[in-house]
Protein backbone atom coordinates (compact mmCIF):
# COMPACT_ATOMS: atom_id res chain seq x y z
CA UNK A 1 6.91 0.04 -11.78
CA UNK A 2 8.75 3.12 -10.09
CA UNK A 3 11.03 3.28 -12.79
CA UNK A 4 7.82 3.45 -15.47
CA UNK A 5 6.12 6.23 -13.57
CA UNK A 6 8.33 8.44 -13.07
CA UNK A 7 9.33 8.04 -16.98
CA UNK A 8 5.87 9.06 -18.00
CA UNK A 9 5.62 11.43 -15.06
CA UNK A 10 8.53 13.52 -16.44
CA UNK A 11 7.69 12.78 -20.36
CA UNK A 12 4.15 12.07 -20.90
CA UNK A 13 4.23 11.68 -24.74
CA UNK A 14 7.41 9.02 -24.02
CA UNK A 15 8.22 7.41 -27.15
CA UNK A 16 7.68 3.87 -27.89
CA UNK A 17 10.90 3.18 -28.25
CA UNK A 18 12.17 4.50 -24.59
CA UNK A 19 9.58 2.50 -23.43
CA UNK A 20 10.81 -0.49 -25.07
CA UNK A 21 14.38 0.48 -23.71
CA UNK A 22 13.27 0.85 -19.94
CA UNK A 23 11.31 -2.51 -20.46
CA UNK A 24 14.05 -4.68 -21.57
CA UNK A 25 16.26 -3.13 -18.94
CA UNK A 26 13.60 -4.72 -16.29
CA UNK A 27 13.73 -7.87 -18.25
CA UNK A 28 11.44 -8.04 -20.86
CA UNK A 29 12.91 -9.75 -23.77
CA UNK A 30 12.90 -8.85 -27.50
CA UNK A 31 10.09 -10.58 -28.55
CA UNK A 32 7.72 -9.33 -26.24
CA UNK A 33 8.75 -5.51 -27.39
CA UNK A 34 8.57 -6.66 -31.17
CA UNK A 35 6.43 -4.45 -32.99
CA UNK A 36 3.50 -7.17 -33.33
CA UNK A 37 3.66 -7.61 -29.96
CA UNK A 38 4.17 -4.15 -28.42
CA UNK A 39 2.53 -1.64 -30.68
CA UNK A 40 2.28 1.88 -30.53
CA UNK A 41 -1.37 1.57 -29.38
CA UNK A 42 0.10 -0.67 -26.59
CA UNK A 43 2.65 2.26 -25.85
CA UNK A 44 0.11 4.28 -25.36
CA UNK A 45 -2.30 2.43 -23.12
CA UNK A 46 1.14 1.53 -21.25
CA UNK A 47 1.66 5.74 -20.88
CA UNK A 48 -1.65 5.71 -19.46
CA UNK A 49 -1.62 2.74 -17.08
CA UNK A 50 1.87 4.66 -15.67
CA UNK A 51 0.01 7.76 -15.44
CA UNK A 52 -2.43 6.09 -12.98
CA UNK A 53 0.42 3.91 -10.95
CA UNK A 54 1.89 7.23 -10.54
CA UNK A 55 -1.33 9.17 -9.75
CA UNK A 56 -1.79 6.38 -6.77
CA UNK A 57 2.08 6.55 -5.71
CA UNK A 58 1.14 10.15 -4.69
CA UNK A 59 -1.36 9.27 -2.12
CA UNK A 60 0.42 9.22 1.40
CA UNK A 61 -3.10 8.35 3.02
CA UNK A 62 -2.76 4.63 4.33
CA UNK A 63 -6.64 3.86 4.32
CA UNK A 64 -7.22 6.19 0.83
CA UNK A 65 -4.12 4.45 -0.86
CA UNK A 66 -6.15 0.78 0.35
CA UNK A 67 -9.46 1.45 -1.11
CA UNK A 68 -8.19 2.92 -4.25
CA UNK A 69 -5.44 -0.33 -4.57
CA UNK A 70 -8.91 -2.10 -4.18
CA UNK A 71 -10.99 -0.38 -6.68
CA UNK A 72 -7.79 -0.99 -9.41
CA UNK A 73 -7.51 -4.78 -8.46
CA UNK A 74 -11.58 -4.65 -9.16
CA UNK A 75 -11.32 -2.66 -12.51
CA UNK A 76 -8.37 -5.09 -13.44
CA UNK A 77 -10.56 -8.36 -12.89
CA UNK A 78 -7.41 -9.54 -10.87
CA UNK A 79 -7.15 -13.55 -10.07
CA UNK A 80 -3.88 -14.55 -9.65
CA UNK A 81 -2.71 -17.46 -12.07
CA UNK A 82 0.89 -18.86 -12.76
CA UNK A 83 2.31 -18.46 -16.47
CA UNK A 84 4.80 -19.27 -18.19
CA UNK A 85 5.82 -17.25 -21.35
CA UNK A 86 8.64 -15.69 -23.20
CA UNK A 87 11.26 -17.89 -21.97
CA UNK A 88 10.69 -17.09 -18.18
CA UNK A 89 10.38 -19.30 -15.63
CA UNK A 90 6.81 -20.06 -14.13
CA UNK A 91 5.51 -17.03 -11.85
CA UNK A 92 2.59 -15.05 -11.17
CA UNK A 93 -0.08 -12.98 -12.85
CA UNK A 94 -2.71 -11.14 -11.52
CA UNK A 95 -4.01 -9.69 -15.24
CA UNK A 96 -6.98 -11.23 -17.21
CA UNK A 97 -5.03 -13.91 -18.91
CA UNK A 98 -2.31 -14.32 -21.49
CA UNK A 99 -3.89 -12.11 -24.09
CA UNK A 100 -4.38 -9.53 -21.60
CA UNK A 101 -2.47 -5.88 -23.03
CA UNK A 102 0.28 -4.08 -21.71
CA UNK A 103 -1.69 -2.23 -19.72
CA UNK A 104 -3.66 -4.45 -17.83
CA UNK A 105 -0.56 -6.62 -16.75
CA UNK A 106 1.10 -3.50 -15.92
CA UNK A 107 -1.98 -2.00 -13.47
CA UNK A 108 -2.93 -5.56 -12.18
CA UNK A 109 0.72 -6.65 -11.43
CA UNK A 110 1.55 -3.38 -9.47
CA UNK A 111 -1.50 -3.14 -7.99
CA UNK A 112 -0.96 -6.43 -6.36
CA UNK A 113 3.03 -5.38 -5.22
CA UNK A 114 1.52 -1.91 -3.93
CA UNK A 115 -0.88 -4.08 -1.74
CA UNK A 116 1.31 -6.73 -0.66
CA UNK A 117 3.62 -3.63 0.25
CA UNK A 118 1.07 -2.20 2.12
CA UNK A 119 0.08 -4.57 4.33
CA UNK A 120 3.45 -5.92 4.86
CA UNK A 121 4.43 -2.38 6.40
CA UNK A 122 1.33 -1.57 7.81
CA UNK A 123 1.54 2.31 6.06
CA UNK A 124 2.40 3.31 2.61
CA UNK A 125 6.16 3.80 2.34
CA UNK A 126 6.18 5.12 -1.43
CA UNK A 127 5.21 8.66 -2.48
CA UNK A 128 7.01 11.73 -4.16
CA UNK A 129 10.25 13.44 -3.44
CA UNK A 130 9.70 15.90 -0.17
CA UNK A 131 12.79 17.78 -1.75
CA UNK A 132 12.39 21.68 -3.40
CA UNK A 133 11.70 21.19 -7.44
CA UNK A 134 11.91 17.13 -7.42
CA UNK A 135 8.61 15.27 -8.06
CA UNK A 136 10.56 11.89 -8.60
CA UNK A 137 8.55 8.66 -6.85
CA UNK A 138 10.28 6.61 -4.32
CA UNK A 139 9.36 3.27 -2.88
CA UNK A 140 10.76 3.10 0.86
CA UNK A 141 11.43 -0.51 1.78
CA UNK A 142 14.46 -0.38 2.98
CA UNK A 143 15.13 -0.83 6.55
CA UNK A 144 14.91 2.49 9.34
CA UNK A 145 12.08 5.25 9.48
CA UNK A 146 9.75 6.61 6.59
CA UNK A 147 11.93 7.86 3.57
CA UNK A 148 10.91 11.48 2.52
CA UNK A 149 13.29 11.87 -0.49
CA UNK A 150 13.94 10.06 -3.46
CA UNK A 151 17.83 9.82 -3.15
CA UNK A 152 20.47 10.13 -0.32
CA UNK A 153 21.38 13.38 -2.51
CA UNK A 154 17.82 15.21 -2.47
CA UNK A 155 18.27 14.27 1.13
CA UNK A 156 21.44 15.96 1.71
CA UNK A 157 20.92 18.90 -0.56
CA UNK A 158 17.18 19.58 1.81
CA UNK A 159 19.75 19.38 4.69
CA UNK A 160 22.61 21.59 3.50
CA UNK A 161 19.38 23.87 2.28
CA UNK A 162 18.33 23.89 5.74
CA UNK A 163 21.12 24.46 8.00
CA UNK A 164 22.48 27.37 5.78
CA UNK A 165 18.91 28.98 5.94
CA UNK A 166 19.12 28.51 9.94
CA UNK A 167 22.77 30.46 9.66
CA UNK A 168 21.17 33.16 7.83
CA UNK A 169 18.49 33.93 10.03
CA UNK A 170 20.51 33.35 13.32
CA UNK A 171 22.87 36.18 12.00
């Protein structure tokens, strides 16, 4: 879902084909990304559906991020079901069934992670890069405090950033 976003976040016209690329990296096998059965019309409602993951991965607001997660489980008609398809193993779906588009699996299915997330920290632990110039989305749930950057390197360069600033100024 991260991974999704922040491809359509920095390339909002991605291709069809780099989508098709990302999603067999995260599994999705090659008949599910066939032509028939991932279109360019489905590339484009996918482009969207990132658009609005990555619209709500913004929102740092525990209570804001809760209602809209509930409004997008509404709009998605979400009832989880188990299914089996494509040669994977039986799991769950949250979409409106089987023939249910790209999109709709892909805004159901990480609406439900974002809440179950949410409620298992207790605050939202995603949100975008606190680093100068990087707008890349994290998802912080790893152990410690709150993440703030998107990599131990944004991290490090804020730091350096920082401390050389403070040596400037104290003379």
């Amino acid at each position: 879902m991260i991974d999704l976003a922040n491809a359509v976040r920095a390339v909002p016209d991605l291709p069809r084909a780099a989508l098709v690329e990302l999603l067999a990296r995260h599994g999705e096998g090659p008949d599910s990304l066939a032509e028939q059965a991932f279109s360019e019309r489905d590339a484009d409602e996918l482009r969207g559906a990132a658009a609005r993951i990555a619209g709500l991965l913004t929102e740092t607001d525990t209570d804001r991020a809760a209602h809209a997660l509930n409004a997008l489980l509404a709009a998605c008609g979400a009832r989880p079901r188990l299914s089996r398809h494509g040669g994977h193993p039986w799991h769950l779906h949250v979409d409106r069934g089987d023939d249910a588009g790209w999109a709709d699996w892909f805004l159901a299915s990480s609406a439900l992670a974002l809440a179950q997330i949410l409620t298992e920290y207790g605050r939202v632990p995603w949100g975008e890069c606190a680093a100068s110039g990087c707008t890349t989305l994290y998802l912080g749930t790893g152990p410690g405090s709150a993440r703030r950057y998107c990599s131990a390197a944004c991290a490090t360069r804020e730091r350096v950033a920082a401390h050389r600033r403070r040596k400037r100024e104290s003379g």
